[in-house]
PDB file of N, CA and C in Angstrom:
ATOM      1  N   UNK A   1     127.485  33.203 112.417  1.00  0.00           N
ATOM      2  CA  UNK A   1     127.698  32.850 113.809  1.00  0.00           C
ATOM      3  C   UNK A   1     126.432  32.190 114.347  1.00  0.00           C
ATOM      4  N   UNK A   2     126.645  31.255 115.259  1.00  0.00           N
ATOM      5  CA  UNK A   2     125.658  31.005 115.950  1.00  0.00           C
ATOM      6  C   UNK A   2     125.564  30.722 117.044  1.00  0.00           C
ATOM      7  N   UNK A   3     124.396  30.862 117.932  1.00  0.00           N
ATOM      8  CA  UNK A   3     124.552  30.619 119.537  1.00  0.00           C
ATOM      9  C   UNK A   3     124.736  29.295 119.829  1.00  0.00           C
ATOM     10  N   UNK A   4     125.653  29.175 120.634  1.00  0.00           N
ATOM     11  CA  UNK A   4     125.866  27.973 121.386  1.00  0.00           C
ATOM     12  C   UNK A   4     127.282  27.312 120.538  1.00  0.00           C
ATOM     13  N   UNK A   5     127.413  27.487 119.594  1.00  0.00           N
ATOM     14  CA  UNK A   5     128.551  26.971 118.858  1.00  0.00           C
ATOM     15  C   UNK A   5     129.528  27.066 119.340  1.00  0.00           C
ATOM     16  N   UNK A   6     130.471  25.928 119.084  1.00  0.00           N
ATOM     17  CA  UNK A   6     132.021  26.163 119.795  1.00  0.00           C
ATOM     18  C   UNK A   6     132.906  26.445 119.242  1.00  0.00           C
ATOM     19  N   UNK A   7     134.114  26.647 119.292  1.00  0.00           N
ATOM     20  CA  UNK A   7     135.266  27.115 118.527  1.00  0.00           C
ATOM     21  C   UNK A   7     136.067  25.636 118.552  1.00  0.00           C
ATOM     22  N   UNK A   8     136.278  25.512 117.171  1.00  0.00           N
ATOM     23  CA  UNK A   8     136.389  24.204 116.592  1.00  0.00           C
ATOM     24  C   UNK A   8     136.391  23.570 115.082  1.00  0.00           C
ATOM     25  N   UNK A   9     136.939  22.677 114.671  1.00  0.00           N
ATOM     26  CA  UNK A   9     136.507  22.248 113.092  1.00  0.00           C
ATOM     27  C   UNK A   9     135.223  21.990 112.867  1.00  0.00           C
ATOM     28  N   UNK A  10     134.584  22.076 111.953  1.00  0.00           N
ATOM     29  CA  UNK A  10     133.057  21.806 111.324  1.00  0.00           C
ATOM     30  C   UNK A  10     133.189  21.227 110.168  1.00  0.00           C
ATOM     31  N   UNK A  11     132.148  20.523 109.601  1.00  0.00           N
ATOM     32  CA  UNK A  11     132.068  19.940 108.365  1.00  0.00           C
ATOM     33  C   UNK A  11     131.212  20.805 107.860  1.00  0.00           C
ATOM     34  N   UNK A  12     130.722  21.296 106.836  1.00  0.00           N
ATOM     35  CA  UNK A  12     129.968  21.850 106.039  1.00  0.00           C
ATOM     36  C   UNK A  12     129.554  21.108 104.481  1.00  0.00           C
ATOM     37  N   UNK A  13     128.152  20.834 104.918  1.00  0.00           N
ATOM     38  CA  UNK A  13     127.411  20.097 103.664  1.00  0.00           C
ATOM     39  C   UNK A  13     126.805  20.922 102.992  1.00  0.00           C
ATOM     40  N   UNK A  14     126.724  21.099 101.532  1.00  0.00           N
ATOM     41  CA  UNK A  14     125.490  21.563 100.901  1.00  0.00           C
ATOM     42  C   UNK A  14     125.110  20.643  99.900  1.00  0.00           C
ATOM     43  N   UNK A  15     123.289  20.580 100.298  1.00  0.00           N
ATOM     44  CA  UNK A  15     122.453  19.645  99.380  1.00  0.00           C
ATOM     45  C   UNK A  15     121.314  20.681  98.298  1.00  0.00           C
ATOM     46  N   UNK A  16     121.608  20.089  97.199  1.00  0.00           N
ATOM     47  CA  UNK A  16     120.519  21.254  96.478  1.00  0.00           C
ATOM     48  C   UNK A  16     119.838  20.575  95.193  1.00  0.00           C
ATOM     49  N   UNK A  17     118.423  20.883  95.100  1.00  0.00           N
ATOM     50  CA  UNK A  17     117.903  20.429  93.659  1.00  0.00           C
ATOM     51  C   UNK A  17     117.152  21.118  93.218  1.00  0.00           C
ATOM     52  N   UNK A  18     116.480  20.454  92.187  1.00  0.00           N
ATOM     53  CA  UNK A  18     115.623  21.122  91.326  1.00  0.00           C
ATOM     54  C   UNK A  18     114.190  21.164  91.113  1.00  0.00           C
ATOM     55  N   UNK A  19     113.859  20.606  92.297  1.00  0.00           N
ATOM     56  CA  UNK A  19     112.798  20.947  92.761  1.00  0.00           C
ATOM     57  C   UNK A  19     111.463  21.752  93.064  1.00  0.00           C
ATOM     58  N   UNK A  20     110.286  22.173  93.330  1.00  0.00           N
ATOM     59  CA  UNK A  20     109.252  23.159  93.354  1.00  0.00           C
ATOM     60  C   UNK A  20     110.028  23.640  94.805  1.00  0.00           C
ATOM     61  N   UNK A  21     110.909  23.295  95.632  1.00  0.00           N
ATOM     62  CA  UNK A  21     111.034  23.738  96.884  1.00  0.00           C
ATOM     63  C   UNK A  21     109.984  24.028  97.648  1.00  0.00           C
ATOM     64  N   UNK A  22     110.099  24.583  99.160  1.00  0.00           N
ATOM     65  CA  UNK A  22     109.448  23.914  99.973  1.00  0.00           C
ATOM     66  C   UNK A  22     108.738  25.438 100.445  1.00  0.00           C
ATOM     67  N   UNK A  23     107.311  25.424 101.141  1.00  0.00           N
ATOM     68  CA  UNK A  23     106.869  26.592 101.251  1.00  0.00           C
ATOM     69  C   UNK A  23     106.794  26.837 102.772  1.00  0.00           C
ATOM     70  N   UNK A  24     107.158  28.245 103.165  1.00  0.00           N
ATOM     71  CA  UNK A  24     107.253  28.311 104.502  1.00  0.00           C
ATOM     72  C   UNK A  24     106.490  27.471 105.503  1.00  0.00           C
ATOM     73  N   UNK A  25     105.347  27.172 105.623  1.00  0.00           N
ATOM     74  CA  UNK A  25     104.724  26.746 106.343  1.00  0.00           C
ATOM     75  C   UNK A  25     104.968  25.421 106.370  1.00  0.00           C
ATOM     76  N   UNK A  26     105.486  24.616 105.556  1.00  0.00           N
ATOM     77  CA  UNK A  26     106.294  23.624 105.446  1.00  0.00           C
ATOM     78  C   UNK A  26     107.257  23.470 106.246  1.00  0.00           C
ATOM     79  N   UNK A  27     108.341  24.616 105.796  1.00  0.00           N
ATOM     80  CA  UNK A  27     109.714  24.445 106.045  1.00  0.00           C
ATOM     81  C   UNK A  27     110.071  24.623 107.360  1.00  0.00           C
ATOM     82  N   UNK A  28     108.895  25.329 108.220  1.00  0.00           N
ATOM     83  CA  UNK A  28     108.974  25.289 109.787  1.00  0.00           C
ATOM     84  C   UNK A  28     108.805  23.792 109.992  1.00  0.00           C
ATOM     85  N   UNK A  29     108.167  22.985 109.305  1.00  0.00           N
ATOM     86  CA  UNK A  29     108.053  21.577 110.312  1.00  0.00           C
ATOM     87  C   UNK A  29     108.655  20.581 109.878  1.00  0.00           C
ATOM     88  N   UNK A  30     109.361  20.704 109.112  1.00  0.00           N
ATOM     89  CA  UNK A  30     110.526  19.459 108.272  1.00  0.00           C
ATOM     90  C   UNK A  30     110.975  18.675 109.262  1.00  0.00           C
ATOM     91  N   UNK A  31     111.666  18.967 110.394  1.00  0.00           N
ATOM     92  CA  UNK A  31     112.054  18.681 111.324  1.00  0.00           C
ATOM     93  C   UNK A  31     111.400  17.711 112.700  1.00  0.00           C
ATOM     94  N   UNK A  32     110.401  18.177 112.423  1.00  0.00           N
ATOM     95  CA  UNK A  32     109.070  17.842 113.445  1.00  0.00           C
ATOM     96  C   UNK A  32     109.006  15.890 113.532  1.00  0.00           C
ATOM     97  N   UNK A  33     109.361  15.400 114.323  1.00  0.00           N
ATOM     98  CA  UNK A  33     108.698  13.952 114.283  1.00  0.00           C
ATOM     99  C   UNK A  33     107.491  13.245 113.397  1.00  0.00           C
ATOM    100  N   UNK A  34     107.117  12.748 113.124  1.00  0.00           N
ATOM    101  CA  UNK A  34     105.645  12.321 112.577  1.00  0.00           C
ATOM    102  C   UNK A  34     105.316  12.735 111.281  1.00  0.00           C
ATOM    103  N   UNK A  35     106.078  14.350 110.888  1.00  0.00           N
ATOM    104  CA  UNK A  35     105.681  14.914 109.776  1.00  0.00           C
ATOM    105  C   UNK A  35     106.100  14.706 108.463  1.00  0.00           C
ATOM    106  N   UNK A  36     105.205  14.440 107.589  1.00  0.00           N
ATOM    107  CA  UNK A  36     105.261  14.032 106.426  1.00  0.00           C
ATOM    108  C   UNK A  36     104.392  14.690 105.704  1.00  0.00           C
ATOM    109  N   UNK A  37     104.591  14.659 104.115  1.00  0.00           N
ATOM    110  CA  UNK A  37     103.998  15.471 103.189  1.00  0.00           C
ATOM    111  C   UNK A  37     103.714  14.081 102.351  1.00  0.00           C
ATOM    112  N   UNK A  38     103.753  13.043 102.493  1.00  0.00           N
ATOM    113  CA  UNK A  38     103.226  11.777 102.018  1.00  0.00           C
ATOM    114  C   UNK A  38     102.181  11.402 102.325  1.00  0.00           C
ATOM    115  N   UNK A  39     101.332  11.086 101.145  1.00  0.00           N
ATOM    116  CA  UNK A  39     100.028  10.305 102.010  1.00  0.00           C
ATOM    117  C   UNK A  39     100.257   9.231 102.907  1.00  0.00           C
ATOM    118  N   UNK A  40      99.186   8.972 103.448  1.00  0.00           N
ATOM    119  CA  UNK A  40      98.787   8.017 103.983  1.00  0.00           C
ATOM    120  C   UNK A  40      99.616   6.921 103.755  1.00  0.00           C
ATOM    121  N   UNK A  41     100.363   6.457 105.283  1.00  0.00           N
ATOM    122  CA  UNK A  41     100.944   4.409 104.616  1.00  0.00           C
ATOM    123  C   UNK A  41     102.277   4.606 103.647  1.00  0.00           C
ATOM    124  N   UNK A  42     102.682   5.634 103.346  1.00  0.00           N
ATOM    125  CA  UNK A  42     103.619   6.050 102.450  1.00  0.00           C
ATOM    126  C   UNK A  42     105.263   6.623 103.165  1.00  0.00           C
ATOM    127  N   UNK A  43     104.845   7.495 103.775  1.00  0.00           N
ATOM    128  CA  UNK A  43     106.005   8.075 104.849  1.00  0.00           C
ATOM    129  C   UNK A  43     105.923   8.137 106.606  1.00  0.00           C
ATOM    130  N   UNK A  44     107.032   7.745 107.079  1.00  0.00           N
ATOM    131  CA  UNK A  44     106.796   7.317 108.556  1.00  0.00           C
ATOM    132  C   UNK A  44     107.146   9.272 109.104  1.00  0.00           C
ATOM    133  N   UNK A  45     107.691  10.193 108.572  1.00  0.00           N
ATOM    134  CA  UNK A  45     107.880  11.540 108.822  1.00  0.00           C
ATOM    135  C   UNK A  45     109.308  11.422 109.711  1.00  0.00           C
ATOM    136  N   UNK A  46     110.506  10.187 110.121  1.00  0.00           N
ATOM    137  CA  UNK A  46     111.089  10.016 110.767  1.00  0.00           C
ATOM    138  C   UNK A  46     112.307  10.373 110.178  1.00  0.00           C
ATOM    139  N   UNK A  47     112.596  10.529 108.643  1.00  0.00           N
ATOM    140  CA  UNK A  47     113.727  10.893 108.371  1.00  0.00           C
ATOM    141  C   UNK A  47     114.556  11.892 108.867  1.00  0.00           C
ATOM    142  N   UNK A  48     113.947  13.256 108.685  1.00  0.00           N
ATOM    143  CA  UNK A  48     114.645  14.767 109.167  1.00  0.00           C
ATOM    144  C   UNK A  48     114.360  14.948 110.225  1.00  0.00           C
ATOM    145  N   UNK A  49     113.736  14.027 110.800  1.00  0.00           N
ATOM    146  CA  UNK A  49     114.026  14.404 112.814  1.00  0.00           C
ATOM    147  C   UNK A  49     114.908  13.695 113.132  1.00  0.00           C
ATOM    148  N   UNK A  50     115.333  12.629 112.435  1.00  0.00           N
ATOM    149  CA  UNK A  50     116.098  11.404 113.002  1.00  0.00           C
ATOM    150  C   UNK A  50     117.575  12.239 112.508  1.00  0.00           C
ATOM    151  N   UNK A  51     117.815  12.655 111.509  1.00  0.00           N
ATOM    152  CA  UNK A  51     119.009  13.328 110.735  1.00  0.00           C
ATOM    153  C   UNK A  51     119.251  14.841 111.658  1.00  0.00           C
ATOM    154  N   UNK A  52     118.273  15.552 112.025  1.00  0.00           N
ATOM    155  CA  UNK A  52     118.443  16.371 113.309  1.00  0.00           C
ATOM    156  C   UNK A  52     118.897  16.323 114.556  1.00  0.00           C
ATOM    157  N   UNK A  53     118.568  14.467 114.762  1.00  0.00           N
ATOM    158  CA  UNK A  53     118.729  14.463 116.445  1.00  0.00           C
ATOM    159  C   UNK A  53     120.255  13.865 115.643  1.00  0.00           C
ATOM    160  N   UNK A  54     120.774  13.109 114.961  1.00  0.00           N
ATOM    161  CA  UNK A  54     122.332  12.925 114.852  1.00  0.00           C
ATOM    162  C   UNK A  54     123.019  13.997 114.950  1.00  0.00           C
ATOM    163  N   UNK A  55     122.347  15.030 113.977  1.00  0.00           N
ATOM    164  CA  UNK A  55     123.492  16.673 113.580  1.00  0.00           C
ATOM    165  C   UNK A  55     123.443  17.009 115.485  1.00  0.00           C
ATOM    166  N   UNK A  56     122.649  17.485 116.183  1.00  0.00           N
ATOM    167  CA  UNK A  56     122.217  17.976 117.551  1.00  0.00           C
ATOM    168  C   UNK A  56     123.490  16.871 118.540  1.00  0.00           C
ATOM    169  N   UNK A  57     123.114  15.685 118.303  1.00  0.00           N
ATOM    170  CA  UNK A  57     124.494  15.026 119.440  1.00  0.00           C
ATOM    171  C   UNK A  57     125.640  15.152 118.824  1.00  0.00           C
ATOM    172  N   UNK A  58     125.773  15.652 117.860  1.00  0.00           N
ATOM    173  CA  UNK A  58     127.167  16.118 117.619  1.00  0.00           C
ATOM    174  C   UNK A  58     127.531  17.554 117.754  1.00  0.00           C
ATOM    175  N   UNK A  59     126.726  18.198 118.357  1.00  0.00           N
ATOM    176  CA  UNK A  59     126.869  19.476 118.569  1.00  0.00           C
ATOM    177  C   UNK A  59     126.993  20.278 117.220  1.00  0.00           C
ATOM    178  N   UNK A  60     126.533  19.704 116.420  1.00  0.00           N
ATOM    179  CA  UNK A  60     125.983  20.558 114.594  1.00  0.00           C
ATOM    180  C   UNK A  60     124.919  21.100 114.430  1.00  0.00           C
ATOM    181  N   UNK A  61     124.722  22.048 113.705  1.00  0.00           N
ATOM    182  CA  UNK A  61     123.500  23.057 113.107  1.00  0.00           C
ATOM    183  C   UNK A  61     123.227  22.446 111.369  1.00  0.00           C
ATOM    184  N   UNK A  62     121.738  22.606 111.638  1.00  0.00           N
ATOM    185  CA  UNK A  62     121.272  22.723 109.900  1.00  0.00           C
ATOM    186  C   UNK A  62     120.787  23.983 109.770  1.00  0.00           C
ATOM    187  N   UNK A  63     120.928  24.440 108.539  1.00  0.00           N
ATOM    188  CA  UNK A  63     120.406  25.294 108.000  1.00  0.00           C
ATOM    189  C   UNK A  63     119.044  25.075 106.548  1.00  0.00           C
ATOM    190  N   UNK A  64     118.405  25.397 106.727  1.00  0.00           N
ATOM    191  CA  UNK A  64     117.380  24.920 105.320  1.00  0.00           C
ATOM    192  C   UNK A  64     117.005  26.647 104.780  1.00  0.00           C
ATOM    193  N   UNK A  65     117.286  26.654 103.619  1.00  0.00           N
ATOM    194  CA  UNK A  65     116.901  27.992 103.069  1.00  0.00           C
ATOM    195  C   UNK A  65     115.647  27.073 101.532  1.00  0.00           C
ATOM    196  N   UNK A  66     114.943  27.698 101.013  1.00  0.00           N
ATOM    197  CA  UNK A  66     114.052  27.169 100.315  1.00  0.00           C
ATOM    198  C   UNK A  66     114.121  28.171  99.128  1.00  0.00           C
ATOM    199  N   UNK A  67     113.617  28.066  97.901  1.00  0.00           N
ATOM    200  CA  UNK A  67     113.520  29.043  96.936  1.00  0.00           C
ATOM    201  C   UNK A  67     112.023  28.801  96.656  1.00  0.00           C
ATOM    202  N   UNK A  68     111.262  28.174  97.229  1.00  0.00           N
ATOM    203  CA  UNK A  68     109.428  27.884  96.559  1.00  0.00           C
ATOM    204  C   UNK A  68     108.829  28.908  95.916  1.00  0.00           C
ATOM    205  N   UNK A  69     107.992  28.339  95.241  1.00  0.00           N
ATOM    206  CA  UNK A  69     107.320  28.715  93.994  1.00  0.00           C
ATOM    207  C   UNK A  69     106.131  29.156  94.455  1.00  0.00           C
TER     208      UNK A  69
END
């Protein structure tokens, strides 16, 4: 359940790899504007805020769970 959710159809995605996954202190700011784990000149950090603010005007939730190493 979650707050604010409506009673209604949902889509439900799951994305998963194989990856080192992501470490908490990370995984709080995925979301964050600007933020990137790319150097320098490499990543603008705009992807997963930009993919947040779409899920958000559609009245959708993400969930990110991590398994890191």
């Amino acid at each position: 359940m979650r707050i604010g959710a409506r009673v209604g159809a949902y889509i439900v995605m799951t994305v998963a790899h194989t990856g080192f996954g992501i470490s908490k202190e990370i995984l709080d700011k995925i979301f964050e504007p600007f933020f990137t784990t790319k150097e320098l000149g490499k990543g603008s950090g705009m992807g997963l805020s930009t993919v947040m603010a779409i899920i958000k005007e559609h009245d959708g939730f993400i969930t990110v769970s991590s398994m890191s190493h």
